[in-house]
Protein backbone atom coordinates (compact mmCIF):
# COMPACT_ATOMS: atom_id res chain seq x y z
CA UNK A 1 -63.14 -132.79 124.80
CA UNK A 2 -65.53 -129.69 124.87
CA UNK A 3 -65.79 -127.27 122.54
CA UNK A 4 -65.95 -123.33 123.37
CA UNK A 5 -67.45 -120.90 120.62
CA UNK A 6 -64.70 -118.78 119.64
CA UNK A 7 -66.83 -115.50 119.64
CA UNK A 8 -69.20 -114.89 117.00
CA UNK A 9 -66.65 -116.63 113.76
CA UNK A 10 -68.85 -119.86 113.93
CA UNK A 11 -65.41 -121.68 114.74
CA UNK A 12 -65.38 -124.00 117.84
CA UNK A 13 -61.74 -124.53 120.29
CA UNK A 14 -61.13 -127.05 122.80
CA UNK A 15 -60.03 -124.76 126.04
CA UNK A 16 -56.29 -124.63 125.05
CA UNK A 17 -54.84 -123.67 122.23
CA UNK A 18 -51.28 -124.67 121.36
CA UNK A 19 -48.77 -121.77 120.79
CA UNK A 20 -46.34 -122.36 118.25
CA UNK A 21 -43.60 -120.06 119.01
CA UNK A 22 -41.46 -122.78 120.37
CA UNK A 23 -41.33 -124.21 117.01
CA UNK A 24 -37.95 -123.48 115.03
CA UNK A 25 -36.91 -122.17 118.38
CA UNK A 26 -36.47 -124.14 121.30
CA UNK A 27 -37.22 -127.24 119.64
CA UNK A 28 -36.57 -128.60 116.59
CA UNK A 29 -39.11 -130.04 114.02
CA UNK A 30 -39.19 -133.76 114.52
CA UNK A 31 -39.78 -132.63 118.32
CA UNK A 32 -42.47 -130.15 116.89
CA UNK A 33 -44.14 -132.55 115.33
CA UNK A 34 -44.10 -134.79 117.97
CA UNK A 35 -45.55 -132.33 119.97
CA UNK A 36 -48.65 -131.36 117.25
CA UNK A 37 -49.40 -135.15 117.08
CA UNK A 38 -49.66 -135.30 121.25
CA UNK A 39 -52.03 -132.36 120.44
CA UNK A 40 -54.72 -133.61 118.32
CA UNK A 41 -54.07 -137.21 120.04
CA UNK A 42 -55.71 -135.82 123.13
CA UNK A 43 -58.34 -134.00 121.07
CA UNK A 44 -57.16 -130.32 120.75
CA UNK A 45 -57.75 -128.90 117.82
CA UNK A 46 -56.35 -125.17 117.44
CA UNK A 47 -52.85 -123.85 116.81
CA UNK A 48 -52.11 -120.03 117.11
CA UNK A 49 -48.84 -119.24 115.11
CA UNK A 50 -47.22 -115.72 113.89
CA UNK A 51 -45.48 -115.23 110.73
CA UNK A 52 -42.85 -113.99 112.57
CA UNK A 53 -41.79 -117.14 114.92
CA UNK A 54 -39.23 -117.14 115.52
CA UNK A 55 -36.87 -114.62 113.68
CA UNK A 56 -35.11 -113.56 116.87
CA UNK A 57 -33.29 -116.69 117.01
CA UNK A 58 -29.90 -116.38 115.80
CA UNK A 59 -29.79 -117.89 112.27
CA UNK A 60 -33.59 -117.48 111.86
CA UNK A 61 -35.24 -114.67 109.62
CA UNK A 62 -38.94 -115.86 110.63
CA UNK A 63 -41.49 -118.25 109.18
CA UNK A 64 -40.01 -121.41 110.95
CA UNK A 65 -42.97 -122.06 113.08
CA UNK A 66 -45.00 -121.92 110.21
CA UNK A 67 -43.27 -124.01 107.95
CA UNK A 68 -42.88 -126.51 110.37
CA UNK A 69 -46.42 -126.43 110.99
CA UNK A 70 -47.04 -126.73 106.72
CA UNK A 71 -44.90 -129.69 107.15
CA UNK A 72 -46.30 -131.38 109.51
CA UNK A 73 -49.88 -130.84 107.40
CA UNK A 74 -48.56 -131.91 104.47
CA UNK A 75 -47.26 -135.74 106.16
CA UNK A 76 -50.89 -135.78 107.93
CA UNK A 77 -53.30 -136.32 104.79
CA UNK A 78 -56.86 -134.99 105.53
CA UNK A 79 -55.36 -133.12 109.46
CA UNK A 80 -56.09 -129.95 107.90
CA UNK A 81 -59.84 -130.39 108.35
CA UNK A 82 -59.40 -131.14 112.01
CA UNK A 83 -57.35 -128.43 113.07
CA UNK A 84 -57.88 -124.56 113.17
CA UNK A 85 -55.11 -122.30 112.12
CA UNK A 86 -54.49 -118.62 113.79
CA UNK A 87 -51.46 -116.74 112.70
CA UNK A 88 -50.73 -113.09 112.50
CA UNK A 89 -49.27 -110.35 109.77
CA UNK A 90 -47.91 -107.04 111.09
CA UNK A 91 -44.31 -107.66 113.13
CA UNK A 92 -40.71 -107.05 110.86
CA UNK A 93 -40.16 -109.56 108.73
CA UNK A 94 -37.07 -107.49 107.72
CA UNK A 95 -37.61 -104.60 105.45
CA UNK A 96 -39.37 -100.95 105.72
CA UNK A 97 -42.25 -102.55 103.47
CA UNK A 98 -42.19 -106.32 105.26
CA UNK A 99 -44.26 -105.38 108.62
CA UNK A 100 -47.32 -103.26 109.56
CA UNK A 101 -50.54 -103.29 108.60
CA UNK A 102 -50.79 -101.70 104.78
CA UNK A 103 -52.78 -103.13 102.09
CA UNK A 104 -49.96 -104.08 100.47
CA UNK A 105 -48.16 -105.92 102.79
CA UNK A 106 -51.05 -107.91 104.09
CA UNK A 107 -51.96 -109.07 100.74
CA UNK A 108 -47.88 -110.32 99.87
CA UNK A 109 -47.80 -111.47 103.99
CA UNK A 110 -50.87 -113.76 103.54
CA UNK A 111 -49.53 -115.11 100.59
CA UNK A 112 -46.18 -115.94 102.50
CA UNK A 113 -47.96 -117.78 105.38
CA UNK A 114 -50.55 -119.62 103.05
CA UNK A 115 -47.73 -120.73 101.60
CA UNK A 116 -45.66 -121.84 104.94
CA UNK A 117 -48.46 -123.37 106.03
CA UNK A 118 -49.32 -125.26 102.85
CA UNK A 119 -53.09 -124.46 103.15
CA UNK A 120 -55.44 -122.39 101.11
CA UNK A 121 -57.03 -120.68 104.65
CA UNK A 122 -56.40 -119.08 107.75
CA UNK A 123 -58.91 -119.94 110.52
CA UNK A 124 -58.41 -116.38 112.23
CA UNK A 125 -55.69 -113.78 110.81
CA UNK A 126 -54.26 -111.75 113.30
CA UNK A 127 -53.47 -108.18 113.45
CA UNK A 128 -50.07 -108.71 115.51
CA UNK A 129 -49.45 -105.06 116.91
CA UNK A 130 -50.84 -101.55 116.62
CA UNK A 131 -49.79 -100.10 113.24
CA UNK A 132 -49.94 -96.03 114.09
CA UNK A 133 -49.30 -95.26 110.36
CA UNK A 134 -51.97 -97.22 109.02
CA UNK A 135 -55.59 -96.17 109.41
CA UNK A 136 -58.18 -98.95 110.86
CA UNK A 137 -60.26 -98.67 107.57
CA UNK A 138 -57.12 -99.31 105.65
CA UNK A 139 -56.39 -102.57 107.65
CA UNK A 140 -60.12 -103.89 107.58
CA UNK A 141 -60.33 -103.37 103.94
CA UNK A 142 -57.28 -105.39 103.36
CA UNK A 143 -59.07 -107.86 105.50
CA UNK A 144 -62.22 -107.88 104.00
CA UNK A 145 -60.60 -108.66 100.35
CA UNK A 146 -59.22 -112.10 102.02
CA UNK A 147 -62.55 -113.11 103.84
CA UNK A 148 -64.08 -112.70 100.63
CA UNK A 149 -61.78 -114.97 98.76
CA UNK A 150 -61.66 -117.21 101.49
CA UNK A 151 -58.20 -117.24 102.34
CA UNK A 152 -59.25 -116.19 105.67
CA UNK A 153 -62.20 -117.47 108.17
CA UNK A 154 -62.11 -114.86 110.45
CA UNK A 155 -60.12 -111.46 111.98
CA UNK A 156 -58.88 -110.64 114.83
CA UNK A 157 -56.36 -108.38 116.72
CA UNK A 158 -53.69 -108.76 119.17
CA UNK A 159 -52.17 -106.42 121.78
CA UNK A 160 -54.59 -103.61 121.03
CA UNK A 161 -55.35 -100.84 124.02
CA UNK A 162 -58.93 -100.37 124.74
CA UNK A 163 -59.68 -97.18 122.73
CA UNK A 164 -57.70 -98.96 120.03
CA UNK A 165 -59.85 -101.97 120.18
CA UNK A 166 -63.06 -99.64 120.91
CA UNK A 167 -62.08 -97.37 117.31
CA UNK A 168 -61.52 -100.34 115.34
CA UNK A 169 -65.08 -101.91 116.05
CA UNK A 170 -66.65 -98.91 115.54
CA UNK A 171 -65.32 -98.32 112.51
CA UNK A 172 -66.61 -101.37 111.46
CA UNK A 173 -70.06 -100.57 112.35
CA UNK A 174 -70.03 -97.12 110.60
CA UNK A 175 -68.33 -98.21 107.65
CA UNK A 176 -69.71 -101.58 106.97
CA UNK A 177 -66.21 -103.13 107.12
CA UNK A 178 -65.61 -106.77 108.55
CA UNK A 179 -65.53 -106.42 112.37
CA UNK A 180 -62.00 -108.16 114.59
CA UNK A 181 -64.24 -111.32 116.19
CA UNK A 182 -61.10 -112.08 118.14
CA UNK A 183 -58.78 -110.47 120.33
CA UNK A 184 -55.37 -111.77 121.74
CA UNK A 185 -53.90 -110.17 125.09
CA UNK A 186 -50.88 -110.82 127.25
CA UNK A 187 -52.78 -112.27 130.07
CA UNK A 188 -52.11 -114.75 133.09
CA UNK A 189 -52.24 -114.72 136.64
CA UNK A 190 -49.34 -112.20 137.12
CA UNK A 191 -49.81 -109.98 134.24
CA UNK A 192 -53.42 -108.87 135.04
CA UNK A 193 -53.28 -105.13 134.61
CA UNK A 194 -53.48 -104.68 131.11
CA UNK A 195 -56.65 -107.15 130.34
CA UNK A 196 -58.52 -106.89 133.36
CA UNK A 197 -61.09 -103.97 133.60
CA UNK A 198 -62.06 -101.62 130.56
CA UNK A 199 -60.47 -103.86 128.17
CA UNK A 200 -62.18 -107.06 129.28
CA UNK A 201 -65.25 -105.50 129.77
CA UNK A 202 -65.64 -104.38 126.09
CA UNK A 203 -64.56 -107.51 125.02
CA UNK A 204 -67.22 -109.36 127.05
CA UNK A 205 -69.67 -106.56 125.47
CA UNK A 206 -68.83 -106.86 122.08
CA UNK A 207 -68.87 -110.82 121.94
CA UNK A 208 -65.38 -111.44 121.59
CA UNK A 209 -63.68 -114.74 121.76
CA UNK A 210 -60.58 -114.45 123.53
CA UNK A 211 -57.20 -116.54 123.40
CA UNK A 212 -54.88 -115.19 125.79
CA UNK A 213 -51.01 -115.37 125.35
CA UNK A 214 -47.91 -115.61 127.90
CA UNK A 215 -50.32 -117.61 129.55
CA UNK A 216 -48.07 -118.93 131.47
CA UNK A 217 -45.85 -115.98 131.94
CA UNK A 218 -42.76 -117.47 130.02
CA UNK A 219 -43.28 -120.38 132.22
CA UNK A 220 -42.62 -118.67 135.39
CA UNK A 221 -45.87 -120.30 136.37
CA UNK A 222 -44.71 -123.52 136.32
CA UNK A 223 -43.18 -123.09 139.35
CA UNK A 224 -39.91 -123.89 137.81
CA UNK A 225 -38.49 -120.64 138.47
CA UNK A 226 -38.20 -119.75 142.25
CA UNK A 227 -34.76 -118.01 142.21
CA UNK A 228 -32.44 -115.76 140.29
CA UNK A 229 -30.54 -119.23 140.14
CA UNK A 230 -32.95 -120.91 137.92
CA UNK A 231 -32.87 -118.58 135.06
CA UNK A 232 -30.50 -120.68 133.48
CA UNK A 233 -33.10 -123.60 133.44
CA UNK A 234 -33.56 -122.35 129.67
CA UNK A 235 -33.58 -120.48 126.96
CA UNK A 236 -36.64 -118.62 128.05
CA UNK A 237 -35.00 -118.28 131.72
CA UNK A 238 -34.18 -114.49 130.95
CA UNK A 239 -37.75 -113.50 129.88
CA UNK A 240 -38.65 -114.65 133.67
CA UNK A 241 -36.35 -112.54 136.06
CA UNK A 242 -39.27 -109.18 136.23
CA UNK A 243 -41.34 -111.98 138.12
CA UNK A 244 -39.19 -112.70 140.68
CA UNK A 245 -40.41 -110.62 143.46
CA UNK A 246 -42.48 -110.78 146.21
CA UNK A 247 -45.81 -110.67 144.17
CA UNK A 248 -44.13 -113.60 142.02
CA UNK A 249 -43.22 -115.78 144.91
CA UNK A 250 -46.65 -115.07 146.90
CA UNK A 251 -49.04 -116.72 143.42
CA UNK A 252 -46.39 -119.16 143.17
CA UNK A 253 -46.98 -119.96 146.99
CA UNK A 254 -50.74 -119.88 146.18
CA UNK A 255 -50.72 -122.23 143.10
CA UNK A 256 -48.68 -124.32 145.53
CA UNK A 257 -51.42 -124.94 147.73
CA UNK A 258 -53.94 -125.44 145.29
CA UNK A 259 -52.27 -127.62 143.47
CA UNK A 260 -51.73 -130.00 146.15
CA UNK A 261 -55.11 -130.09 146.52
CA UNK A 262 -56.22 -131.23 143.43
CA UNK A 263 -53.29 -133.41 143.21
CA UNK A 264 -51.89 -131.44 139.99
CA UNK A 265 -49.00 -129.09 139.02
CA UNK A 266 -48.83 -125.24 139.29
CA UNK A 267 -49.08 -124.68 135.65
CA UNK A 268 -52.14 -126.87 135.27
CA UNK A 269 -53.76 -124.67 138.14
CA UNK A 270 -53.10 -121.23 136.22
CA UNK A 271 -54.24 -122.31 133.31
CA UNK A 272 -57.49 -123.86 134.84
CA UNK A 273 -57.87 -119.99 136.41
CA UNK A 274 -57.69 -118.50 132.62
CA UNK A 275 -60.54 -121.62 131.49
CA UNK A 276 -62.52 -120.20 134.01
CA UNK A 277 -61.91 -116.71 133.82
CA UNK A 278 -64.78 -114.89 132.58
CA UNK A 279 -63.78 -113.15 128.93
CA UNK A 280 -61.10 -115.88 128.45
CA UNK A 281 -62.33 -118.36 125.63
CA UNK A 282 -58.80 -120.75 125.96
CA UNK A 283 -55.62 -119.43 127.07
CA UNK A 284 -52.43 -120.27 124.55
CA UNK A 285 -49.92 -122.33 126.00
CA UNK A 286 -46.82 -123.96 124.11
CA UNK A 287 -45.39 -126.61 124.82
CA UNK A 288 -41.75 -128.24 124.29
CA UNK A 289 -42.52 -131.90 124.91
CA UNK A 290 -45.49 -134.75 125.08
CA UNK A 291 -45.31 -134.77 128.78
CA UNK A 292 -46.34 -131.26 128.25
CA UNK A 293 -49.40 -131.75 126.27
CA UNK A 294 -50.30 -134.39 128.74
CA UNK A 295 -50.45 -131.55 131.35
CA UNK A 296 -52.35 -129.80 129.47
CA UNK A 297 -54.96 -132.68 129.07
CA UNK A 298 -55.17 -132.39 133.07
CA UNK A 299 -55.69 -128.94 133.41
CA UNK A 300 -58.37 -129.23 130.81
CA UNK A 301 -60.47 -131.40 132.97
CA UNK A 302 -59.35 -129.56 136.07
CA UNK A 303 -62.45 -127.83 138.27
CA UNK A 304 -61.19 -125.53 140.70
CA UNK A 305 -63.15 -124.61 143.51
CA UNK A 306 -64.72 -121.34 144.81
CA UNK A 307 -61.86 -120.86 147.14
CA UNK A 308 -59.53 -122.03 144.84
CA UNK A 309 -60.08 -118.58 142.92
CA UNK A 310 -60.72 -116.45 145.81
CA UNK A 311 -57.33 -117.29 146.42
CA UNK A 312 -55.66 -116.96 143.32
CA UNK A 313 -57.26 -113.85 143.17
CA UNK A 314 -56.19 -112.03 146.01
CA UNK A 315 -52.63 -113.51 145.65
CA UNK A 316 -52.48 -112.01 142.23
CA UNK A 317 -54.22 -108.69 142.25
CA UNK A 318 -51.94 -105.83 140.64
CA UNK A 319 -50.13 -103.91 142.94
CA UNK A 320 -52.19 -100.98 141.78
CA UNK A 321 -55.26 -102.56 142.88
């Protein structure tokens, strides 16, 4: 499978990365590991994870994805080499001092995941969400100290506006402070607003790699929800109702038609629009069985054609545009 430079870390991705949030969650970890082997089998080799995953389960205080994922390392002799990690510090892990992005905490939060994980490195360490009390030059500090002992590969930051992202960097050029290499958005075909334009732009500018998440927008673009009816379909069914509406139905209606032309499913189309999207390095996508991960396999090979995205693009402009 090809490889895609992941910005400027040195670190190479197949086009999809695997999202782990699903571990600990909707399935359970035999099926998790299941799923990781399918993974690697069809020559993946990246797995974005959060320290977090998945504490809003009932009975969960966060850390299963990770652990699961440590586990599955640990049975695997020598996978570790073969695989890149991304997780991310900053959400509540339950506590005033367990979340944001403080000195502190990030030095006792890496410790935590290292530890889940049963490795002695992160591939890239996420900054999870804006931290408004902390200053950049506090975070990147904190960073810093763990790229230089080589508990972590590389930085980057997730669901950071544009003059958030724009600060940050410069920052790092004025101060000499390790710079965020990679940057994680909400981004698929319906949510488009946020990514596209400014925020895109200075990510193409700067370099960045970019791994999107939601890529699939809870699975809405599957085509498996149509109707208020099939929000029952799962546990993530009630994360999907804001895209049933008439801009919903219209990309599902054009993903439709493309699909049939390749001879492939919706969700292999929209993800084969985020391989080719321009400031998209690999789009995350999880995935709750091996028939999933053979999907995935498709849409990695998948070459849609000019019309193909002229029409997934007008079907999913924002409404603003």
């Amino acid at each position: 499978m090809i490889r895609r430079a992941l910005g400027s870390t040195g670190l190479s991705t197949a086009p999809l990365v695997l999202g782990g949030n699903v571990f600990g969650w909707t399935i359970d970890e035999k099926a998790s590991f299941d799923v990781l082997d399918a993974f690697v089998d069809h020559a993946f080799n990246a797995i974005d994870t959060a320290d977090v995953y998945s504490a809003w389960e009932s009975g969960n205080k966060g850390g299963e994805s990770e652990t699961i994922i440590g586990k599955w390392l640990s049975a695997r002799p020598g996978m570790r080499d073969k695989i890149l990690l991304f997780t991310k510090v900053g959400s509540d892990m339950g506590g005033q001092a367990r979340k944001g992005l403080s000195t502190a905490w990030i030095a006792e939060a890496v410790e935590d995941s290292l530890r889940r994980l049963q490795t002695d490195r992160i591939d890239v360490y996420f900054s999870h969400w804006p931290d408004e009390a902390v200053g950049h030059e506090e975070t990147l500090n904190a960073f810093g100290k763990l790229l230089a002992a080589g508990k972590v590969r590389a930085i980057g930051a997730s669901n950071l506006g544009t003059s958030q992202l724009a600060e940050a960097l410069a920052i790092s050029k004025r101060e000499g402070l390790p710079a965020y290499q990679v940057f994680q958005p909400e981004y698929n075909l319906y949510d488009r607003g946020s990514y596209d334009g400014p925020l895109r732009e200075l990510c193409l500018r700067e370099g960045l790699g970019v791994v999107t998440y939601f890529s699939l927008a809870s699975g809405f673009l599957s085509g498996k929800y149509r109707s208020r009816a099939d929000l029952g379909k799962s546990k993530r069914g009630e994360d999907v109702e804001k895209y049933i509406n008439d801009r919903g139905l219209l990309i599902l209606s054009a993903l439709d038609r493309v699909a049939l032309h390749h001879g492939a499913q919706p969700s292999q189309i929209a993800l084969a629009w985020l391989m080719a999207r321009q400031g998209v390095t690999a789009p995350i996508a999880s995935a709750t069985s091996t028939a999933h991960i053979e999907a995935f396999a498709k849409a990695a090979t998948l070459e849609l054609r000019a019309e193909d995205l002229v029409e997934l693009e007008q079907s999913s402009q924002p409404a603003s545009a």
